[in-house]
N, C-alpha and C. Protein backbone atom coordinates (compact mmCIF):
# COMPACT_ATOMS: atom_id res chain seq x y z
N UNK A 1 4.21 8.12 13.32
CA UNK A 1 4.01 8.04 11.88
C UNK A 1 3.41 9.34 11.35
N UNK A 2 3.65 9.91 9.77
CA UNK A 2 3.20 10.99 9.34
C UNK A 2 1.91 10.09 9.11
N UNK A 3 0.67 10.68 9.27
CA UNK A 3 -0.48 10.32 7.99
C UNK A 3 -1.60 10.96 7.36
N UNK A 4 -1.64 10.66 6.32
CA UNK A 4 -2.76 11.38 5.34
C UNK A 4 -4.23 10.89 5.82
N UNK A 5 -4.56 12.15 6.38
CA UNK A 5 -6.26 11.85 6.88
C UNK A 5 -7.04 12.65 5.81
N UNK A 6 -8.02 11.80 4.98
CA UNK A 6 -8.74 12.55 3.81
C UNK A 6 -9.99 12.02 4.86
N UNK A 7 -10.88 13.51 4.60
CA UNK A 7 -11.81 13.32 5.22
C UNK A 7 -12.46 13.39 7.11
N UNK A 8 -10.89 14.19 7.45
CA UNK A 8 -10.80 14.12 8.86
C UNK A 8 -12.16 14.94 9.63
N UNK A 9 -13.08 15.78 8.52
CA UNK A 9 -14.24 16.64 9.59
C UNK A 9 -15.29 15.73 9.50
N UNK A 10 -15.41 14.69 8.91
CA UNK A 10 -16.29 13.61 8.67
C UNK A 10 -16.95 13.33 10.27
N UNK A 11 -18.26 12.11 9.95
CA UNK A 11 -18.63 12.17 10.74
C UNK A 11 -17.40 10.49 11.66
N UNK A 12 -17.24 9.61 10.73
CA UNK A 12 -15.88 8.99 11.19
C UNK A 12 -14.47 9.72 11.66
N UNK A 13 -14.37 10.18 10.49
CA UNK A 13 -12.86 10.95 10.00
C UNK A 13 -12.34 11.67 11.52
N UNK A 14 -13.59 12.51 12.24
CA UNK A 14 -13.07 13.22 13.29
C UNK A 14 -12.60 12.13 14.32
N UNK A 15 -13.53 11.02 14.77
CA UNK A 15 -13.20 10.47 15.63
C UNK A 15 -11.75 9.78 15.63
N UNK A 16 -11.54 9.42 13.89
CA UNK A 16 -9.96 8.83 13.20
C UNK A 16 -9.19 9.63 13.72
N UNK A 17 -9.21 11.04 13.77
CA UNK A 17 -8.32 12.23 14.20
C UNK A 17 -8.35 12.23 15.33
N UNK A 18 -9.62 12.02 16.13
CA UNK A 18 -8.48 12.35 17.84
C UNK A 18 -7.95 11.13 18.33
N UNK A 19 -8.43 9.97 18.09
CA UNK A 19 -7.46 9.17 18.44
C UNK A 19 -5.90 9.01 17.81
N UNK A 20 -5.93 9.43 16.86
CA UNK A 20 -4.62 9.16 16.26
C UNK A 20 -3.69 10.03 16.42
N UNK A 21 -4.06 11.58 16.81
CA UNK A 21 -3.35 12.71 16.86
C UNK A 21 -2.69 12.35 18.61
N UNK A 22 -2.96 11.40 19.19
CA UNK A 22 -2.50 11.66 20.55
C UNK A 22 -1.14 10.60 20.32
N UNK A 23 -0.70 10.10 18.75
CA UNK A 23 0.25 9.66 19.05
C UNK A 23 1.45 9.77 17.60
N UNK A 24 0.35 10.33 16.73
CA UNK A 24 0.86 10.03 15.26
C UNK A 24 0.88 11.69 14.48
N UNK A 25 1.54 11.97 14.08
CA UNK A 25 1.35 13.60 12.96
C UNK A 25 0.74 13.10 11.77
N UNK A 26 -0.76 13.84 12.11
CA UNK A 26 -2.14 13.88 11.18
C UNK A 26 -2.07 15.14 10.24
N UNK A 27 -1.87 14.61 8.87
CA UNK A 27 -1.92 15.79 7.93
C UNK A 27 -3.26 15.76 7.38
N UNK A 28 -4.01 16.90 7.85
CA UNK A 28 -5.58 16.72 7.03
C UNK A 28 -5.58 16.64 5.97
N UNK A 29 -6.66 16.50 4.78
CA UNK A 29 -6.81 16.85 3.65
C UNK A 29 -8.14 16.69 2.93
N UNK A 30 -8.36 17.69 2.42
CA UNK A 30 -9.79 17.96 1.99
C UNK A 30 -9.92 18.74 0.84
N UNK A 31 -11.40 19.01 0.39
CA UNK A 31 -11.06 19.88 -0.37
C UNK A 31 -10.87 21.42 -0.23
N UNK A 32 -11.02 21.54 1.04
CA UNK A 32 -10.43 22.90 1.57
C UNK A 32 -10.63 23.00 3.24
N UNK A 33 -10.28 24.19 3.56
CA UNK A 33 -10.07 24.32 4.87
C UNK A 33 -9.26 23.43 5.56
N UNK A 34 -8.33 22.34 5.04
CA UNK A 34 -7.63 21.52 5.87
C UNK A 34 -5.85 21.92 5.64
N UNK A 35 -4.99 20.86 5.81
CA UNK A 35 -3.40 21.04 5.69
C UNK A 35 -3.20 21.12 4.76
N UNK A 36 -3.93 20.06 4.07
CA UNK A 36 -3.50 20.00 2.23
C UNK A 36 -4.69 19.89 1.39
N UNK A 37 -4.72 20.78 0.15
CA UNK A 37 -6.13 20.41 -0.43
C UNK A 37 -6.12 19.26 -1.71
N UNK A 38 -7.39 18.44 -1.20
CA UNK A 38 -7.58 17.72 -2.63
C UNK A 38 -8.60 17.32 -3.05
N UNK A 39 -9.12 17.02 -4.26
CA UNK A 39 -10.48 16.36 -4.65
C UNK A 39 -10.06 14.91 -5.05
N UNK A 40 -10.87 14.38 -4.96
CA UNK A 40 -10.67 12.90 -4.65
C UNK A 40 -11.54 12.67 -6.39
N UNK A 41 -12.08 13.53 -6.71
CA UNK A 41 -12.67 12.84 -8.27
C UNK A 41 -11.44 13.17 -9.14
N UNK A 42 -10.17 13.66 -8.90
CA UNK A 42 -9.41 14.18 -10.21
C UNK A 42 -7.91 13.80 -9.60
N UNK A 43 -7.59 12.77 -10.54
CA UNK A 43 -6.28 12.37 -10.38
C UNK A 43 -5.06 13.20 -10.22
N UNK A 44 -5.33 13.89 -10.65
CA UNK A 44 -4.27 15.39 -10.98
C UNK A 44 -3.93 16.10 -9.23
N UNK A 45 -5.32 15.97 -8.74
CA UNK A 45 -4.83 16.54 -7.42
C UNK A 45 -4.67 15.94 -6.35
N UNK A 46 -5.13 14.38 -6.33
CA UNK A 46 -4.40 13.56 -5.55
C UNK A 46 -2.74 13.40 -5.95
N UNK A 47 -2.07 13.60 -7.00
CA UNK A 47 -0.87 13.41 -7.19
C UNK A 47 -0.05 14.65 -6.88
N UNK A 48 -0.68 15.61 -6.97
CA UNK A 48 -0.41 16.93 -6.55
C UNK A 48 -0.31 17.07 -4.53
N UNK A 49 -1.24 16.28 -3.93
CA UNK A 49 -1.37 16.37 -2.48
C UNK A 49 -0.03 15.53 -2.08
N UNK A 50 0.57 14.39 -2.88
CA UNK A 50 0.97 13.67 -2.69
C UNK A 50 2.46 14.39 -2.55
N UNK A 51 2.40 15.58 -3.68
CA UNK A 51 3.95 16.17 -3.91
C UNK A 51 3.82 17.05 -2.63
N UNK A 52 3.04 17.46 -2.00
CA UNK A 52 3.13 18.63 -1.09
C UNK A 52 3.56 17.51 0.13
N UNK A 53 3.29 16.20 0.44
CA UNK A 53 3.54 15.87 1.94
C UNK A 53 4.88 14.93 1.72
N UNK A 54 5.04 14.91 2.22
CA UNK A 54 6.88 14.10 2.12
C UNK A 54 6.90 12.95 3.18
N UNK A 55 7.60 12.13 3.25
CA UNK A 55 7.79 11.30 3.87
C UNK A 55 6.26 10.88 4.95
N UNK A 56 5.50 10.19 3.58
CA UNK A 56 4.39 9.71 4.20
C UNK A 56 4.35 8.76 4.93
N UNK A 57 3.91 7.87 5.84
CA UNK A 57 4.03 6.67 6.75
C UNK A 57 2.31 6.09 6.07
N UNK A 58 1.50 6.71 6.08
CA UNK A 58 0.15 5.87 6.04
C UNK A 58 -0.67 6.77 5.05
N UNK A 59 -1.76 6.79 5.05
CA UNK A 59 -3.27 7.08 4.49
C UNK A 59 -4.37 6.43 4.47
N UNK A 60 -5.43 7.58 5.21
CA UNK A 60 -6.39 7.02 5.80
C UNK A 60 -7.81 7.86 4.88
N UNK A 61 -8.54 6.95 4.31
CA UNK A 61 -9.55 7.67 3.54
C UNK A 61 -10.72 7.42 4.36
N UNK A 62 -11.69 8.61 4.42
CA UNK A 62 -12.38 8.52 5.59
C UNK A 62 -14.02 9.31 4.56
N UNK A 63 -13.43 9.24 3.42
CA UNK A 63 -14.36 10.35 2.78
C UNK A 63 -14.57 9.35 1.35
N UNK A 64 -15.79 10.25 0.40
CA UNK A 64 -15.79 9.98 -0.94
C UNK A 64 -17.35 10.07 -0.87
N UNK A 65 -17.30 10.68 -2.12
CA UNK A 65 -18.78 11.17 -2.64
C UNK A 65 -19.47 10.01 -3.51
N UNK A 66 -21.04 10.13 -3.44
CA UNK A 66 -21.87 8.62 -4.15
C UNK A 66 -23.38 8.97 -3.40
N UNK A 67 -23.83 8.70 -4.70
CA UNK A 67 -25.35 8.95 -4.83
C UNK A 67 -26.32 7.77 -4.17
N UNK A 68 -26.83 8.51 -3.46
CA UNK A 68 -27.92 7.55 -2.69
C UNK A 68 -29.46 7.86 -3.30
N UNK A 69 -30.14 6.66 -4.27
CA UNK A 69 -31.51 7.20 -4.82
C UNK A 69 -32.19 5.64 -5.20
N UNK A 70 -33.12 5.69 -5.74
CA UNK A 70 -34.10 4.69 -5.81
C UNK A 70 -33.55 4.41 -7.59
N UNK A 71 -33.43 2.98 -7.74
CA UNK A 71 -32.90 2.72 -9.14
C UNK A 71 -33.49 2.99 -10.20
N UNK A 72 -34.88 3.05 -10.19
CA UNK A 72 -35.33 3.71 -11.14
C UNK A 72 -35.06 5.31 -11.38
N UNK A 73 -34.67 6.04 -10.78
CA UNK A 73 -34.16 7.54 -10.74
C UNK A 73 -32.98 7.55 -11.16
N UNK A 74 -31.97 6.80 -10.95
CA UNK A 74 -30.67 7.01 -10.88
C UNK A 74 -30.14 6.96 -12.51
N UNK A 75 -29.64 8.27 -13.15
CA UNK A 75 -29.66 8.19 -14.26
C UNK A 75 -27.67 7.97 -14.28
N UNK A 76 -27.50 7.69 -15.66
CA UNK A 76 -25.84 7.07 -15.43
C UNK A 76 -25.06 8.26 -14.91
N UNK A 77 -25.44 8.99 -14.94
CA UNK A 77 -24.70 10.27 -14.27
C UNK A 77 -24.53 10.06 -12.82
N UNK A 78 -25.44 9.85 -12.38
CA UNK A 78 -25.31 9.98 -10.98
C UNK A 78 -24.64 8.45 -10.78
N UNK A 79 -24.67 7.29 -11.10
CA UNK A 79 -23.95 6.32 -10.95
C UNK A 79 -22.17 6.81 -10.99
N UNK A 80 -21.80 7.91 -12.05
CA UNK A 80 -20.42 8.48 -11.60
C UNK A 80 -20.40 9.14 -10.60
N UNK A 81 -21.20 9.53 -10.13
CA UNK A 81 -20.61 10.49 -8.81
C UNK A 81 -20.44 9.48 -7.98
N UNK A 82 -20.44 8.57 -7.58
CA UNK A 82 -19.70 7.11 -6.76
C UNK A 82 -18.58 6.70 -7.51
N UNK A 83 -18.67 6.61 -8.90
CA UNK A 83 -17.81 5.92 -9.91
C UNK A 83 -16.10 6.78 -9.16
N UNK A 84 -16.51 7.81 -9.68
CA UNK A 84 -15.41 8.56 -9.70
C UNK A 84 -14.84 9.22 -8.32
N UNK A 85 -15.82 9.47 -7.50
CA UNK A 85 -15.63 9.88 -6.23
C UNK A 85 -15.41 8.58 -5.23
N UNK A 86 -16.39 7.94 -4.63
CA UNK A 86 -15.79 7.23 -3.87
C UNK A 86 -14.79 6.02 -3.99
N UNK A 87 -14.93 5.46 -5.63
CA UNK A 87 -14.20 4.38 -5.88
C UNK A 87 -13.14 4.20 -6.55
N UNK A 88 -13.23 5.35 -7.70
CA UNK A 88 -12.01 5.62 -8.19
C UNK A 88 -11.10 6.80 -7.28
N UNK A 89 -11.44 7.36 -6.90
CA UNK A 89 -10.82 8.45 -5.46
C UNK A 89 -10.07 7.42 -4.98
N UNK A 90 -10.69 6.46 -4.60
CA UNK A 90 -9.47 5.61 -3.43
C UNK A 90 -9.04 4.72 -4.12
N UNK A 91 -9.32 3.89 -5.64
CA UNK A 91 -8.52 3.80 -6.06
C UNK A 91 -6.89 4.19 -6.45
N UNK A 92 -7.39 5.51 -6.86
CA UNK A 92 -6.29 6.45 -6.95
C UNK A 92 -5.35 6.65 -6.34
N UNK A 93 -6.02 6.63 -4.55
CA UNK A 93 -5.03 7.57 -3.41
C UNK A 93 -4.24 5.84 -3.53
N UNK A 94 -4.40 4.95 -3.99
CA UNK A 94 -3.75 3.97 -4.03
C UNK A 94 -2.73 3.54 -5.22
N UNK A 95 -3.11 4.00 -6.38
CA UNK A 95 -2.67 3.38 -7.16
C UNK A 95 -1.54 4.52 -7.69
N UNK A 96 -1.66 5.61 -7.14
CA UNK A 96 -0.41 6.97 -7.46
C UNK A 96 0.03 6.82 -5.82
N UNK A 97 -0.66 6.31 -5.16
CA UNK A 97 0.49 7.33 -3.43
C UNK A 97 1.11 6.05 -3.63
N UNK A 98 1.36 4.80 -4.53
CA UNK A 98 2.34 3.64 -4.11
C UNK A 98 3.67 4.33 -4.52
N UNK A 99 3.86 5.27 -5.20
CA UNK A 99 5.07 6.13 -5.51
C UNK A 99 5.16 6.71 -4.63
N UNK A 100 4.61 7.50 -3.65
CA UNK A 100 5.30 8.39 -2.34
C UNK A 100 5.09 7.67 -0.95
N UNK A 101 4.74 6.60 -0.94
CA UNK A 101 4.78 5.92 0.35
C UNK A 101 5.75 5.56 0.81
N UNK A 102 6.04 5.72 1.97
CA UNK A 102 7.38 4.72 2.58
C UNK A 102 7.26 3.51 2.62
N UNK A 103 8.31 2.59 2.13
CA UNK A 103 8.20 1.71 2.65
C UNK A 103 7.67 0.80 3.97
N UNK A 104 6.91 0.31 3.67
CA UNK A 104 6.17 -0.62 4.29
C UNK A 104 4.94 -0.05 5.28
N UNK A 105 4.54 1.34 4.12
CA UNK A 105 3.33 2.00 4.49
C UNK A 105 2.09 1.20 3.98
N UNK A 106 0.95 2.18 4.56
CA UNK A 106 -0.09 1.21 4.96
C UNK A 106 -1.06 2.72 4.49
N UNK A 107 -2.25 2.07 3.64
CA UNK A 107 -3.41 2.10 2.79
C UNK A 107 -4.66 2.14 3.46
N UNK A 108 -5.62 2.67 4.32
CA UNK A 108 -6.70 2.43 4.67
C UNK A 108 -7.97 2.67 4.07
N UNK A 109 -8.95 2.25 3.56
CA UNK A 109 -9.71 2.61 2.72
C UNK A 109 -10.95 2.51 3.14
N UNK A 110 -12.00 3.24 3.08
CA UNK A 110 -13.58 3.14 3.53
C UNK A 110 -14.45 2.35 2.31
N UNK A 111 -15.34 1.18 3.19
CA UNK A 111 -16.48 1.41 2.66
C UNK A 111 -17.79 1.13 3.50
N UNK A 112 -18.33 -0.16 3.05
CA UNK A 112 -19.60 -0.06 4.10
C UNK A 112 -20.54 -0.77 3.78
N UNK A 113 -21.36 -1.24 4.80
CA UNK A 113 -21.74 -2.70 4.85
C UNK A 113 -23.07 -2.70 3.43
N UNK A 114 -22.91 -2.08 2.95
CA UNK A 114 -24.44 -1.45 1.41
C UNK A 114 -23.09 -2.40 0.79
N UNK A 115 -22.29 -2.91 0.81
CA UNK A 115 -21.46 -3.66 -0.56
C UNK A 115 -22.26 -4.97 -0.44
N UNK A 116 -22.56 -5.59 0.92
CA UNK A 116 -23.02 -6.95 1.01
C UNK A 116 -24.42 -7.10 1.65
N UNK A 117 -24.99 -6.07 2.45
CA UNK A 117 -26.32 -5.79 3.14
C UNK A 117 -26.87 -4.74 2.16
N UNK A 118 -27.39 -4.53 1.11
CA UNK A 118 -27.90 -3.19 0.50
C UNK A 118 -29.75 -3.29 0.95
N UNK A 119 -29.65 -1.85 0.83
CA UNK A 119 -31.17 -1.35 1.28
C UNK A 119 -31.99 -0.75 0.04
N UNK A 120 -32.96 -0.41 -0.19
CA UNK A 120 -33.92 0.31 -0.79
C UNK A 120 -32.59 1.86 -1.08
N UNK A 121 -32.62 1.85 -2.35
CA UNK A 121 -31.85 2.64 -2.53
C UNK A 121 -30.41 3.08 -2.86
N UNK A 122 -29.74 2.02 -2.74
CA UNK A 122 -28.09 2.04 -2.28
C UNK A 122 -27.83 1.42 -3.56
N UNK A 123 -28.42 0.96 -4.67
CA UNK A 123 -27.65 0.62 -6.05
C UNK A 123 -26.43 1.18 -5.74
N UNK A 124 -26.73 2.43 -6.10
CA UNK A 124 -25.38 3.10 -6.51
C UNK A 124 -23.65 3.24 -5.78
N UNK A 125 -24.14 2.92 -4.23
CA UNK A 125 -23.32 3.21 -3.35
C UNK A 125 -22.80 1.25 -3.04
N UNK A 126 -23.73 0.66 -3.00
CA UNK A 126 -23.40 -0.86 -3.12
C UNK A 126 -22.39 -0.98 -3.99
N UNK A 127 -22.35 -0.62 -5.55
CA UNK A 127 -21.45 -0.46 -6.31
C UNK A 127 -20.42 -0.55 -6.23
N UNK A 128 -20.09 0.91 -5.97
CA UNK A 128 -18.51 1.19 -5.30
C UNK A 128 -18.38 0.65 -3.86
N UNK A 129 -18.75 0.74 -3.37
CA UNK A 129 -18.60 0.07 -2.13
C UNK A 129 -17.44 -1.54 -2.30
N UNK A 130 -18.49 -2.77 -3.36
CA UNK A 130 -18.17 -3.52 -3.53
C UNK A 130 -17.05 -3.47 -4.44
N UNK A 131 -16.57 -2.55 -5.34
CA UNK A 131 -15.29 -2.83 -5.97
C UNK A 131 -14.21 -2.29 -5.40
N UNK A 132 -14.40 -1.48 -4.66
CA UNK A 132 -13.27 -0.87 -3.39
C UNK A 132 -12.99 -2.22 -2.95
N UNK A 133 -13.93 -3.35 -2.14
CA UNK A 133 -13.46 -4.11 -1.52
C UNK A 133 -12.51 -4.92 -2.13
N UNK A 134 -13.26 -5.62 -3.30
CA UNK A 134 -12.30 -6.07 -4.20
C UNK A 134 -11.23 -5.76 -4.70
N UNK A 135 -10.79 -4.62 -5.11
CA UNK A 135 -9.64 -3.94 -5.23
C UNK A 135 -8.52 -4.07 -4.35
N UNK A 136 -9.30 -3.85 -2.59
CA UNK A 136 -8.32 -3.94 -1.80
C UNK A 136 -7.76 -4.88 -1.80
N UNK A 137 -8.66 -6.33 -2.31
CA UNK A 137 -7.96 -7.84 -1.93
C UNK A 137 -6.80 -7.92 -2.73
N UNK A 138 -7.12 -7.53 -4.16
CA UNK A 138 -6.04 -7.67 -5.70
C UNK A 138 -5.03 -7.02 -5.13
N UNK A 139 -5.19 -5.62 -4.96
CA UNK A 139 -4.24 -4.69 -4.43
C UNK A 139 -3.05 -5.00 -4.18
N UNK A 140 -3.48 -5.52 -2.76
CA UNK A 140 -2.36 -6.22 -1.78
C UNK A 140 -1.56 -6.81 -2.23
N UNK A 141 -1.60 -7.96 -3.30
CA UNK A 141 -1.05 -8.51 -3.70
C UNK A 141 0.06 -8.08 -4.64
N UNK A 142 0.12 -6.77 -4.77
CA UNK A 142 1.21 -6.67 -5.92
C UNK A 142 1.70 -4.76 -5.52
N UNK A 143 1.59 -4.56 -4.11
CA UNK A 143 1.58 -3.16 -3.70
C UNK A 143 3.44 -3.78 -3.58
N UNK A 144 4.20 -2.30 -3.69
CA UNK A 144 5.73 -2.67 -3.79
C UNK A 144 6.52 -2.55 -2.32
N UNK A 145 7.58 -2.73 -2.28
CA UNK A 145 8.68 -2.07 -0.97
C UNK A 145 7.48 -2.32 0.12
N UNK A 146 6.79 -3.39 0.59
CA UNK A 146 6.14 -4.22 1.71
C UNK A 146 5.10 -3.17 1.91
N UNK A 147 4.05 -2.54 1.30
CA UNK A 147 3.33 -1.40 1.35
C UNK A 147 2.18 -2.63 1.65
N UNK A 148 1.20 -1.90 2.42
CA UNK A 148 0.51 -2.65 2.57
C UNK A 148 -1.50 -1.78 2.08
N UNK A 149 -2.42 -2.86 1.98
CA UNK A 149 -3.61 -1.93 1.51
C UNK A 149 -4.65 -2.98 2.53
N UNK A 150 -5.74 -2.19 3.40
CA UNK A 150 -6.89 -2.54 3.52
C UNK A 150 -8.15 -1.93 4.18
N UNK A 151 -9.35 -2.01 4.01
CA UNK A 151 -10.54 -1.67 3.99
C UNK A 151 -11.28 -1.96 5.51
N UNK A 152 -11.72 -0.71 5.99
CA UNK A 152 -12.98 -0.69 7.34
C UNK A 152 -14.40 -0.55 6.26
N UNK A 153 -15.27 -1.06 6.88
CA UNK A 153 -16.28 -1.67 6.19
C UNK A 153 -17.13 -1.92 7.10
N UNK A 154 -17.81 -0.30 7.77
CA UNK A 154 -19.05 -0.42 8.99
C UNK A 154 -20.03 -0.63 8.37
N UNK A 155 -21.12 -0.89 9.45
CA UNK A 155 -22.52 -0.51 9.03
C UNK A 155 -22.71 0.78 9.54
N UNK A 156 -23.80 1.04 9.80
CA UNK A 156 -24.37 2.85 9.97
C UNK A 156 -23.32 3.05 11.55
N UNK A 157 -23.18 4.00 11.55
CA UNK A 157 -22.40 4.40 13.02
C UNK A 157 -23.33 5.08 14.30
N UNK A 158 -22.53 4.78 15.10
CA UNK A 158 -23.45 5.25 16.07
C UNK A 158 -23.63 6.88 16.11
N UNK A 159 -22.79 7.24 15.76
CA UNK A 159 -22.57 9.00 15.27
C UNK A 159 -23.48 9.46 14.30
N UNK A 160 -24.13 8.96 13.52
CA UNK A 160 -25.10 9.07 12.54
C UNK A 160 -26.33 8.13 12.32
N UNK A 161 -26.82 7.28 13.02
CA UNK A 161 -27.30 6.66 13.21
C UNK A 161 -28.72 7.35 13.35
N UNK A 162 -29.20 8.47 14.26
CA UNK A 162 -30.50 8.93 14.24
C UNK A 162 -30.45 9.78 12.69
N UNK A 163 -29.84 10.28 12.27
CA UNK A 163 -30.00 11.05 10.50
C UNK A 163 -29.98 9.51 9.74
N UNK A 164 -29.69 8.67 9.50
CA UNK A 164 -29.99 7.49 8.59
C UNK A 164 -31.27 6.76 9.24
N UNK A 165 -31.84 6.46 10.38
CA UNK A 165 -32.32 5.39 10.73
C UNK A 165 -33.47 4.77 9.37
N UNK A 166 -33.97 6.33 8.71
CA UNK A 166 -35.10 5.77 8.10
C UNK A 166 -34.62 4.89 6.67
N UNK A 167 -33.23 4.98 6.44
CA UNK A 167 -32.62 4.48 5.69
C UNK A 167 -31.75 3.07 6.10
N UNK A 168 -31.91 2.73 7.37
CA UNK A 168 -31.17 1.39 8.04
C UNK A 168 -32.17 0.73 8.93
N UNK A 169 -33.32 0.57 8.36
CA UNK A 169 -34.35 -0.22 9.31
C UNK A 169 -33.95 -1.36 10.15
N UNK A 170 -34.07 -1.61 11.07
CA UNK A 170 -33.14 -2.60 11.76
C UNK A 170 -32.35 -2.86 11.53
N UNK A 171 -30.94 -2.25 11.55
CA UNK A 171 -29.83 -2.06 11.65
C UNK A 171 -29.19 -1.28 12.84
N UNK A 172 -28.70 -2.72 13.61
CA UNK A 172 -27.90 -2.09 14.65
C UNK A 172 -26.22 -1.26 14.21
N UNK A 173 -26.33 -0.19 15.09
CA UNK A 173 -25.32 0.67 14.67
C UNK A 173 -24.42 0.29 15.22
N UNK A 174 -22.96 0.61 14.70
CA UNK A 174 -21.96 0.44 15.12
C UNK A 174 -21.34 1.17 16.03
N UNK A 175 -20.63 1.01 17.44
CA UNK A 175 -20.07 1.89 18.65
C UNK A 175 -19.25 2.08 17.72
N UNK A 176 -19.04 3.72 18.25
CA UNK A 176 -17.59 4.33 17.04
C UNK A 176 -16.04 4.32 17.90
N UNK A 177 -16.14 3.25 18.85
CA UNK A 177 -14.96 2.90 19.58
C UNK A 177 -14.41 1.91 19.19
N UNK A 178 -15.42 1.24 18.25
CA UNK A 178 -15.03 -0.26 17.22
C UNK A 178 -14.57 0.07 15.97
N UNK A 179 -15.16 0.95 15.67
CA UNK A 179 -14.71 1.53 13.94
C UNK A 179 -13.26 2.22 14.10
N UNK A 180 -13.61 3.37 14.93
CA UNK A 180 -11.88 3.70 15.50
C UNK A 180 -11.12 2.24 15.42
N UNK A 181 -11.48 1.60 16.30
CA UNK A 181 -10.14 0.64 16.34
C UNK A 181 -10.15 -0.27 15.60
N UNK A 182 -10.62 -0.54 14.09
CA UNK A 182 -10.45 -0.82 12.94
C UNK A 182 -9.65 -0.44 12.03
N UNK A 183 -9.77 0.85 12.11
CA UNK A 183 -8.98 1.66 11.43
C UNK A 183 -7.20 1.95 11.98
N UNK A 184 -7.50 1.57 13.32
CA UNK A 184 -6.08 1.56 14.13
C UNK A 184 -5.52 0.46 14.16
N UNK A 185 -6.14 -0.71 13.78
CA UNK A 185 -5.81 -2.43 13.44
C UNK A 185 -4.89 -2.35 12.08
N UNK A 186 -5.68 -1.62 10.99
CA UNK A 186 -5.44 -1.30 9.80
C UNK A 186 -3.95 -0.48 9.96
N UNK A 187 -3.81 0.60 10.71
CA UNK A 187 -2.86 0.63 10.49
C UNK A 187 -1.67 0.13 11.25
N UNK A 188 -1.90 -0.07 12.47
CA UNK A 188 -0.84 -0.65 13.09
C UNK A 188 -0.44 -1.84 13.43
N UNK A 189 -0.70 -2.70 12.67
CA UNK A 189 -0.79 -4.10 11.94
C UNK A 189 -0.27 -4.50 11.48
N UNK A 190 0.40 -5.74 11.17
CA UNK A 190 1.15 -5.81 9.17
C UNK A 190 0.10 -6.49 8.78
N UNK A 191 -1.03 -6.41 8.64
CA UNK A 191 -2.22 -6.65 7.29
C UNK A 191 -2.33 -6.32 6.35
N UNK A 192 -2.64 -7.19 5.35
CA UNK A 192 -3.08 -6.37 4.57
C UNK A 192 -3.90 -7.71 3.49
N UNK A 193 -4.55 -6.60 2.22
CA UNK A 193 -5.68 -7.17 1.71
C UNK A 193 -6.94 -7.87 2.86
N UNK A 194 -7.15 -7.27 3.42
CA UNK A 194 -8.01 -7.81 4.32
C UNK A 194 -9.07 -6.30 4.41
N UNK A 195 -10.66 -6.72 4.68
CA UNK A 195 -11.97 -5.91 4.43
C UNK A 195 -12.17 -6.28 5.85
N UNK A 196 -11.82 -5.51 7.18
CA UNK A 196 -12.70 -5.81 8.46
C UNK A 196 -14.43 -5.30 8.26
N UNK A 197 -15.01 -5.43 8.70
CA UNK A 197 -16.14 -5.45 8.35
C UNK A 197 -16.68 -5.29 9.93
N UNK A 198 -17.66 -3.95 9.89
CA UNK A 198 -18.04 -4.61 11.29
C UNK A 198 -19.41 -3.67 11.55
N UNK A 199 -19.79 -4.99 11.67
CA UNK A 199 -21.97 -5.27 11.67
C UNK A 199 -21.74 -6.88 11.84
């Protein structure tokens, strides 16, 4: 399969990439230094990434920007930098790539367990988190030519786990051999509307 990896230098995204590159053609995409460039806050250049890759098979979002702060701080501004980055971003890579997908391609979308476990702090990221999920469920239901859409939904990873801890107080981390193969369920599956979740 061709697929769109947004977010492949991530601290997920990389691990998404070597497993998948040992069987599938991984087109990076970022906002630079990768195959194809894009920003995920501006519709214009997700539809633009979309014209540069051709005969897509999948897309895998592994990325998206969102403010992590204490609610009293968080002024509505910074509530868009989630708005627009992590939730409308993958909105997007969804609701424009249903025009360049192949048939009976497949949608993967990030979020994370702050939609239903939130901590000191995560207003903002709980947010989007939680309407991504939702989205994915509606989604599904009306994606065209058997396209399919759905959501990995870790808790902290084991890859990042000592840089968050003071932010995931007892929270066991997730092996990133489980999240990988979430994301490989997701796509090589016929699922869809479905949020794996795994914590």
């Amino acid at each position: 399969m061709k697929i769109i990896l947004i977010g492949a230098s991530g601290t997920i995204g990389k691990r998404i990439h070597d497993r998948l590159s040992k069987k599938h053609e991984i087109v990076r995409a970022s906002r630079s230094g990768a195959d194809v460039e894009v920003d995920m806050t501006e519709a214009a250049s997700i539809e633009k990434m979309y014209q540069a890759v051709k005969a897509i098979d999948a897309v895998i979002c592994a990325a998206g920007p969102a403010k992590f702060g204490p609610l009293a701080e968080l002024t509505e501004e910074d509530f868009y930098i989630g708005i627009r980055g992590k939730m409308m971003g993958q909105v997007n890579l969804v609701r424009i790539g249903q025009k360049y997908l192949n048939d009976g391609g497949s949608f993967t979308l990030t979020t994370g367990i702050l939609a239903e476990e939130p901590v000191f702090g995560s207003a903002a990221l709980s947010l989007v988190n939680g309407g991504v999920n939702s989205f994915a469920i509606a989604a599904a239901m009306e994606l065209p030519r058997g396209q399919r859409v759905n959501v990995v939904c870790p808790t902290v990873v084991e890859d990042s786990a000592e840089a968050y801890e003071d932010f995931f107080p007892g929270f066991d981390a997730a092996p990133m051999d489980k999240v990988v193969n979430a994301y490989v369920k997701c796509l090589e599956n016929k699922i869809t509307g479905k949020v794996l979740r795994i914590y």
